[in-house]
C-alpha atoms as a PDB file:
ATOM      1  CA  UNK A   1      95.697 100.940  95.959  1.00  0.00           C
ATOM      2  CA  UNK A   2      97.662  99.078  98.978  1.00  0.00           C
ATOM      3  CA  UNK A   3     100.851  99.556  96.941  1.00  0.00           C
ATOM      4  CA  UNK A   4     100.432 102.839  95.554  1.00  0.00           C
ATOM      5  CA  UNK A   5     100.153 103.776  98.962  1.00  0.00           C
ATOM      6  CA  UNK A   6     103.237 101.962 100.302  1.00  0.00           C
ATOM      7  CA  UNK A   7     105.054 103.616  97.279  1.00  0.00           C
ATOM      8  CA  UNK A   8     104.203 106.740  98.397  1.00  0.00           C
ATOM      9  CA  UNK A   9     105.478 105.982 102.063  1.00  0.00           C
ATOM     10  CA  UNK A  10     108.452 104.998 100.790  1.00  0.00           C
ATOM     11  CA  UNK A  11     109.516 107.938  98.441  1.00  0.00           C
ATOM     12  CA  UNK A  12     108.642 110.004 101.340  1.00  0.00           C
ATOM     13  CA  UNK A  13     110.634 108.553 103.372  1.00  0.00           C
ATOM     14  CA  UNK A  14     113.290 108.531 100.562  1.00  0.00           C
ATOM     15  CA  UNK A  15     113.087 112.379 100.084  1.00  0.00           C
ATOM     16  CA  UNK A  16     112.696 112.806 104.215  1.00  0.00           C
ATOM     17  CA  UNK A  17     116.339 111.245 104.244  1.00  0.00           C
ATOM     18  CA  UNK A  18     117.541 113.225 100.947  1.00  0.00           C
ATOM     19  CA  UNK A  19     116.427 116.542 102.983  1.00  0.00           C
ATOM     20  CA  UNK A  20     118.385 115.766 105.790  1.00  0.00           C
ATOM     21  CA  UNK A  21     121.422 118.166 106.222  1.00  0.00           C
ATOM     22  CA  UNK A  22     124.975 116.387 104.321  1.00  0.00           C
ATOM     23  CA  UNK A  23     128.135 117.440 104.833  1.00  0.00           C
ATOM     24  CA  UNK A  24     129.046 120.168 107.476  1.00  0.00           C
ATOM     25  CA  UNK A  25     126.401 122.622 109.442  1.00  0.00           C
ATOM     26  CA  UNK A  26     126.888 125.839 109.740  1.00  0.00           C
ATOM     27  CA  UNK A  27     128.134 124.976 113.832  1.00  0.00           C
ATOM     28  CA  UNK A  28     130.418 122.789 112.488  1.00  0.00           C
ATOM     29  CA  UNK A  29     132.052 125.256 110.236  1.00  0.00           C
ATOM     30  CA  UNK A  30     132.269 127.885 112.742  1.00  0.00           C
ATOM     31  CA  UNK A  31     133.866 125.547 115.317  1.00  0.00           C
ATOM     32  CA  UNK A  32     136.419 124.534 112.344  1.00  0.00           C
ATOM     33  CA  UNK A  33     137.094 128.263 111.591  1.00  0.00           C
ATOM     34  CA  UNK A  34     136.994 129.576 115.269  1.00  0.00           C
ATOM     35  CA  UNK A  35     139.692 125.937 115.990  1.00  0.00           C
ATOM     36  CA  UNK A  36     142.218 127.440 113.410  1.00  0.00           C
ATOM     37  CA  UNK A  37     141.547 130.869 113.626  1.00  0.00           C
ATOM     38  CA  UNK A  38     144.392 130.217 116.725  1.00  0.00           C
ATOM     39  CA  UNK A  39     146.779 128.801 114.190  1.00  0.00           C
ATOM     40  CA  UNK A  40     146.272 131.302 110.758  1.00  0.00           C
ATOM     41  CA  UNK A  41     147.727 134.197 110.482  1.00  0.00           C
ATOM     42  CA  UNK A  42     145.119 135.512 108.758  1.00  0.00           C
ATOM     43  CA  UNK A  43     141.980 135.928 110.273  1.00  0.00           C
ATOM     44  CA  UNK A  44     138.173 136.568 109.402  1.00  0.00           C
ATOM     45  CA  UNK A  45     137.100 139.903 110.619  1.00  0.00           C
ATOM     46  CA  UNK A  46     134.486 141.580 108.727  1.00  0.00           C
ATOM     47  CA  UNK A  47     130.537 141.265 107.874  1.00  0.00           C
ATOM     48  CA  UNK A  48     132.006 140.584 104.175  1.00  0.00           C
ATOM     49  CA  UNK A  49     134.688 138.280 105.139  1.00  0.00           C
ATOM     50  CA  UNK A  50     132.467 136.363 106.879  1.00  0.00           C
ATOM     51  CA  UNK A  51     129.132 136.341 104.597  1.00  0.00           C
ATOM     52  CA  UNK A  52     131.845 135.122 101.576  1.00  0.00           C
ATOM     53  CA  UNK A  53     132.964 132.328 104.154  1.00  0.00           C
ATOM     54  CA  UNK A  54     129.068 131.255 105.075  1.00  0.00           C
ATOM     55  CA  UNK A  55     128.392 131.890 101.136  1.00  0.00           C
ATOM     56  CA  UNK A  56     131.023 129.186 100.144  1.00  0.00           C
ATOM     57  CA  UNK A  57     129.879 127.137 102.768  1.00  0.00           C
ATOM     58  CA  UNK A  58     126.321 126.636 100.952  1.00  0.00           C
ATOM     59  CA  UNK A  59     123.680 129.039 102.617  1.00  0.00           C
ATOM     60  CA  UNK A  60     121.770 131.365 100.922  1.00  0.00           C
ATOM     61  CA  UNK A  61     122.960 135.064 100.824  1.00  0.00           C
ATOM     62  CA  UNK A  62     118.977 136.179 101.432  1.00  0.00           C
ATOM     63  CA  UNK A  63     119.935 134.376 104.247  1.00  0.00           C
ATOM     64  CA  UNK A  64     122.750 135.618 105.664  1.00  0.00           C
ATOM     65  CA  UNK A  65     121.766 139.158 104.729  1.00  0.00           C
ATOM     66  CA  UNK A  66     118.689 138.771 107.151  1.00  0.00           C
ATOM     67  CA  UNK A  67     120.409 137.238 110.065  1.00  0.00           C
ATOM     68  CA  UNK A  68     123.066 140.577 109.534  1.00  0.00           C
ATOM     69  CA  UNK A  69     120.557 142.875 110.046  1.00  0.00           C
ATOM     70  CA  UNK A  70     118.548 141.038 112.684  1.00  0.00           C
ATOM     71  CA  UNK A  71     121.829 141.473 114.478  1.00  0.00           C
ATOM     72  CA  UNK A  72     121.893 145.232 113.702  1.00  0.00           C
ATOM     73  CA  UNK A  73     125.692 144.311 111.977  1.00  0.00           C
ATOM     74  CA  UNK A  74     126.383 146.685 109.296  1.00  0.00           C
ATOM     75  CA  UNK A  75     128.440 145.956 106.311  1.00  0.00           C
ATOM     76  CA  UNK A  76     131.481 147.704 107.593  1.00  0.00           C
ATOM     77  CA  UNK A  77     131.744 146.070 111.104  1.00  0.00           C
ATOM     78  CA  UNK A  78     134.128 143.986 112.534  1.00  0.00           C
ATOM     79  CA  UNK A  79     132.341 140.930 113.780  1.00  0.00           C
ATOM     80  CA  UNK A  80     133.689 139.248 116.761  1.00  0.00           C
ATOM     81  CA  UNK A  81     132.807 135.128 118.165  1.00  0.00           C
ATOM     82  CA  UNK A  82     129.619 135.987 119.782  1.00  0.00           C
ATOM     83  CA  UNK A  83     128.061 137.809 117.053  1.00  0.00           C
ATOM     84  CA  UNK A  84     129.511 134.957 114.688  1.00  0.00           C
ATOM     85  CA  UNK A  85     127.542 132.475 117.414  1.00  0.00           C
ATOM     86  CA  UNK A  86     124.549 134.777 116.709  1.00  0.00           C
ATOM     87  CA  UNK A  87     124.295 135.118 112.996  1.00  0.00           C
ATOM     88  CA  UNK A  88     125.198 131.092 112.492  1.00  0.00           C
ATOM     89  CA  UNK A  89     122.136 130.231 115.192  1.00  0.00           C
ATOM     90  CA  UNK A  90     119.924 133.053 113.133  1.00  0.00           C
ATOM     91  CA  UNK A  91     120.905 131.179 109.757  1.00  0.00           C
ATOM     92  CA  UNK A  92     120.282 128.230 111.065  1.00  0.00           C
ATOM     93  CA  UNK A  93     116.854 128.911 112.641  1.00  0.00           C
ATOM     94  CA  UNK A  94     115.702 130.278 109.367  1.00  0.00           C
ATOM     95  CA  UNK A  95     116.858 127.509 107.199  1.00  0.00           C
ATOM     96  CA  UNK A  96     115.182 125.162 109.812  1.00  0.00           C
ATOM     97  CA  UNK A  97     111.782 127.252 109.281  1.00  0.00           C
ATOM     98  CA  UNK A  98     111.992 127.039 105.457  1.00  0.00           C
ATOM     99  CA  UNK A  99     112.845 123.088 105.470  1.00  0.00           C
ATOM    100  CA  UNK A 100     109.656 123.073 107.620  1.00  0.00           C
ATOM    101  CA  UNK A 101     107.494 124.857 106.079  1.00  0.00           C
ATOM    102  CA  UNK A 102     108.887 122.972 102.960  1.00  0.00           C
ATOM    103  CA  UNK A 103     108.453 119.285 104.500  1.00  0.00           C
ATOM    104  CA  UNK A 104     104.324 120.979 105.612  1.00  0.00           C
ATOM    105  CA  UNK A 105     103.969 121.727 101.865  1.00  0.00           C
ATOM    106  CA  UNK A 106     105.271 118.496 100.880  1.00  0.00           C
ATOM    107  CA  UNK A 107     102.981 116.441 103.151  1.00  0.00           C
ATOM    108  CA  UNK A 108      99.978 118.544 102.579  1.00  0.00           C
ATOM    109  CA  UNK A 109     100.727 118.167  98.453  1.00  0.00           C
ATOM    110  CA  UNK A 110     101.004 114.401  99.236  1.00  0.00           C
ATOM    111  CA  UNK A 111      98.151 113.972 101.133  1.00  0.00           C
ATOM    112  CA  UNK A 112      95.986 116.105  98.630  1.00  0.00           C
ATOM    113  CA  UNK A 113      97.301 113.824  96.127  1.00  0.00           C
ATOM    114  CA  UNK A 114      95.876 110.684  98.585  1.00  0.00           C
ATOM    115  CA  UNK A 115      92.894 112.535  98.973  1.00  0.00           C
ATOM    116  CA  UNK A 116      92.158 113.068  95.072  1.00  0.00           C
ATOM    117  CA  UNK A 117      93.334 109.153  94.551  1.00  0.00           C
ATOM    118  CA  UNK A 118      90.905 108.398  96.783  1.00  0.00           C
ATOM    119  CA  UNK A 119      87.835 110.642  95.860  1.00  0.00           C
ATOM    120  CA  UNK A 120      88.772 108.786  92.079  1.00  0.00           C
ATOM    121  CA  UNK A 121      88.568 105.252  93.438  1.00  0.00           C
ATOM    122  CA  UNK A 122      85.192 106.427  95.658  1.00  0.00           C
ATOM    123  CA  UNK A 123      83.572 108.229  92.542  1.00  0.00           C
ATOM    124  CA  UNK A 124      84.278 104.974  90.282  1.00  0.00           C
ATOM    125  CA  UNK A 125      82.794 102.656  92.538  1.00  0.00           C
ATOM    126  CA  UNK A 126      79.453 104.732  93.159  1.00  0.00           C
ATOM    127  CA  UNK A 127      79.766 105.117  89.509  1.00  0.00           C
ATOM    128  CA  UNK A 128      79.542 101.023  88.988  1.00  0.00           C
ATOM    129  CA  UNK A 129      77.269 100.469  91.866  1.00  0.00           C
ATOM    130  CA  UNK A 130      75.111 102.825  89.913  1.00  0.00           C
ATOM    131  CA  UNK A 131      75.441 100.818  86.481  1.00  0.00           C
ATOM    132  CA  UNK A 132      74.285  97.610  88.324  1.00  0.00           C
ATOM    133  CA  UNK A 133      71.572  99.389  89.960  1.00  0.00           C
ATOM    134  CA  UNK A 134      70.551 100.462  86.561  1.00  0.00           C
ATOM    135  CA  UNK A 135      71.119  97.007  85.365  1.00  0.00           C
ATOM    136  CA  UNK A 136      69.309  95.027  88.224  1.00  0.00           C
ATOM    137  CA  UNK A 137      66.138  97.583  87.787  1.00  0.00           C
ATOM    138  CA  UNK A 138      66.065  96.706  83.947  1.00  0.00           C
ATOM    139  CA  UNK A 139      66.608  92.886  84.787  1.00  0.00           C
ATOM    140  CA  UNK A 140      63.574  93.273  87.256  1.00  0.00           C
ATOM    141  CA  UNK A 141      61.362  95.570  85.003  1.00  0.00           C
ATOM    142  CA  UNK A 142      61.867  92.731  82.551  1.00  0.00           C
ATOM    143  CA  UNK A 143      60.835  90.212  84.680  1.00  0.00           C
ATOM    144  CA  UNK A 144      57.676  91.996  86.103  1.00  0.00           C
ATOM    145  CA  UNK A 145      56.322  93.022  82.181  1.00  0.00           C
ATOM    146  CA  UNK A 146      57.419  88.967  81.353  1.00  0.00           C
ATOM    147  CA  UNK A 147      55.056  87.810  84.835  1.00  0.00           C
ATOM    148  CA  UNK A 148      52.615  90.008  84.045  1.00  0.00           C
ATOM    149  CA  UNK A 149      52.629  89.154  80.135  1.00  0.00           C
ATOM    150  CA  UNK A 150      52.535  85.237  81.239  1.00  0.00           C
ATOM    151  CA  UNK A 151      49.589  86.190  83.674  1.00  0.00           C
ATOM    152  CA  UNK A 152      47.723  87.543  80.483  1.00  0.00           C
ATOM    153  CA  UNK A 153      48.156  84.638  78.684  1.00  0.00           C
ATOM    154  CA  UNK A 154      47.157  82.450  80.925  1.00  0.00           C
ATOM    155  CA  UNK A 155      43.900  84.335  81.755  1.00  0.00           C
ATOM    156  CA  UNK A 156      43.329  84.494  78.644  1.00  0.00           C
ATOM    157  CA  UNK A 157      43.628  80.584  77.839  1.00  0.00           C
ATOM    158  CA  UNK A 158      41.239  79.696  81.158  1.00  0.00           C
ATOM    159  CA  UNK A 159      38.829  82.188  79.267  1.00  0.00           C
ATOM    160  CA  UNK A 160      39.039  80.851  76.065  1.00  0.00           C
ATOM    161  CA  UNK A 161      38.499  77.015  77.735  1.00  0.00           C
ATOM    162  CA  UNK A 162      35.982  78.339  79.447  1.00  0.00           C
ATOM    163  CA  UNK A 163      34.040  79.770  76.582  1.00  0.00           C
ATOM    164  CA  UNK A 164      34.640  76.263  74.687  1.00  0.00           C
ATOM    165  CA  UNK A 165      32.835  74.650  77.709  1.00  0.00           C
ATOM    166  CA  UNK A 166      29.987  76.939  77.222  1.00  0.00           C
ATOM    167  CA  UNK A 167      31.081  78.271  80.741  1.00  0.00           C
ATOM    168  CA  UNK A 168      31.019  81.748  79.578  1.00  0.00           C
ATOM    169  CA  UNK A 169      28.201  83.501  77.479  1.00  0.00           C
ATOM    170  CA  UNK A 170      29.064  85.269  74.268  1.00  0.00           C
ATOM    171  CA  UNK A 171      31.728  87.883  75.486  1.00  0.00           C
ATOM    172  CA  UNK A 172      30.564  90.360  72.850  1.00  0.00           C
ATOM    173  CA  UNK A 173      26.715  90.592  73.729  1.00  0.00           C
ATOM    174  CA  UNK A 174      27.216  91.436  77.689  1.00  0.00           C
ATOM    175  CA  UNK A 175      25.223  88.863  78.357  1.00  0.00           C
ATOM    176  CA  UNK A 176      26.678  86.342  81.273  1.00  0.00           C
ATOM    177  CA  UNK A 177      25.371  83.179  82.611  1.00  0.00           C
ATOM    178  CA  UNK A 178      20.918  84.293  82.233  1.00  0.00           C
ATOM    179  CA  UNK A 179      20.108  83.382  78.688  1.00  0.00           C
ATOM    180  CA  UNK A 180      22.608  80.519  78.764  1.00  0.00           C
ATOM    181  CA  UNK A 181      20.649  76.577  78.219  1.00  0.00           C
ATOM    182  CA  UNK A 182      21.649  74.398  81.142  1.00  0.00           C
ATOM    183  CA  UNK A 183      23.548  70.936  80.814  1.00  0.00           C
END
């Protein structure tokens, strides 16, 4: 159980790091196209222009749609720095929300899956402690029907030596000690 658990820490941690943003941001390739915007000739100037650009760059077009509109930039708009500053921060915000909510999900599945491990390991040991229970009141019922079948037998030996001695009257007849000649 101790290592399943420190397995599970460590894939966490594992996918934690995997998660983790590689390569460029979306800042970063703003800042790089804003840096030689100075030096092309050609320059990036439309909602189109741009949403190819962030596109290539590896965000989701749901994405980059939303952040557009949140902005109230239309499809035929020029887009100038700010609103570029806007609509990356907007991306970003939402991707940071969905690798949340993701990283929530994955923790809660996770610890549901502790949980359920550990509802198995509870239910099997009530489930054993309930088999020796059962076992131990067998072992014991056993031992009280063998006490009280040895108690029996013995009672039954000090009559019977008692009736050889002539202790005892005739068991049959009901009749005790009265009737019986005395030694």
């Amino acid at each position: 159980m101790f290592l399943a658990i420190i397995n599970d820490s460590y894939v966490e941690v594992k996918a934690e790091l995997a998660r983790q943003q590689e390569g460029e941001g979306i800042f970063d390739w703003i800042r790089k196209k804003l840096t030689r915007r100075s030096s092309e000739t050609e320059k990036i100037a439309t909602y189109n222009d741009y949403k190819i650009n962030l596109m290539m760059a590896g965000y989701n077009e749901n994405d980059i749609n939303a952040a557009f509109d949140k902005l109230n930039i239309k499809y035929t708009d020029r887009v100038n720095d700010n609103a570029l500053l806007e609509v990356g921060n907007e991306i970003r915000e939402q991707t940071n929300r969905k690798k949340m909510i993701d990283e929530e999900y994955r923790s809660l599945a996770v610890l549901t899956r502790r949980i359920d491990m550990m509802d198995q390991a509870i239910f099997s040991v009530v489930d054993k402690m309930s088999k020796v229970l059962d076992q131990l009141n067998r072992i014991e019922q056993g031992r009280v029907l063998a006490k009280e079948h040895e108690n029996r037998l013995r009672a039954e030996a000090i009559m019977m030596e008692s009736f050889r001695r002539g202790e005892l009257g005739d068991i049959s007849d009901g009749e005790g000690d009265e009737n019986r000649p005395e030694k």
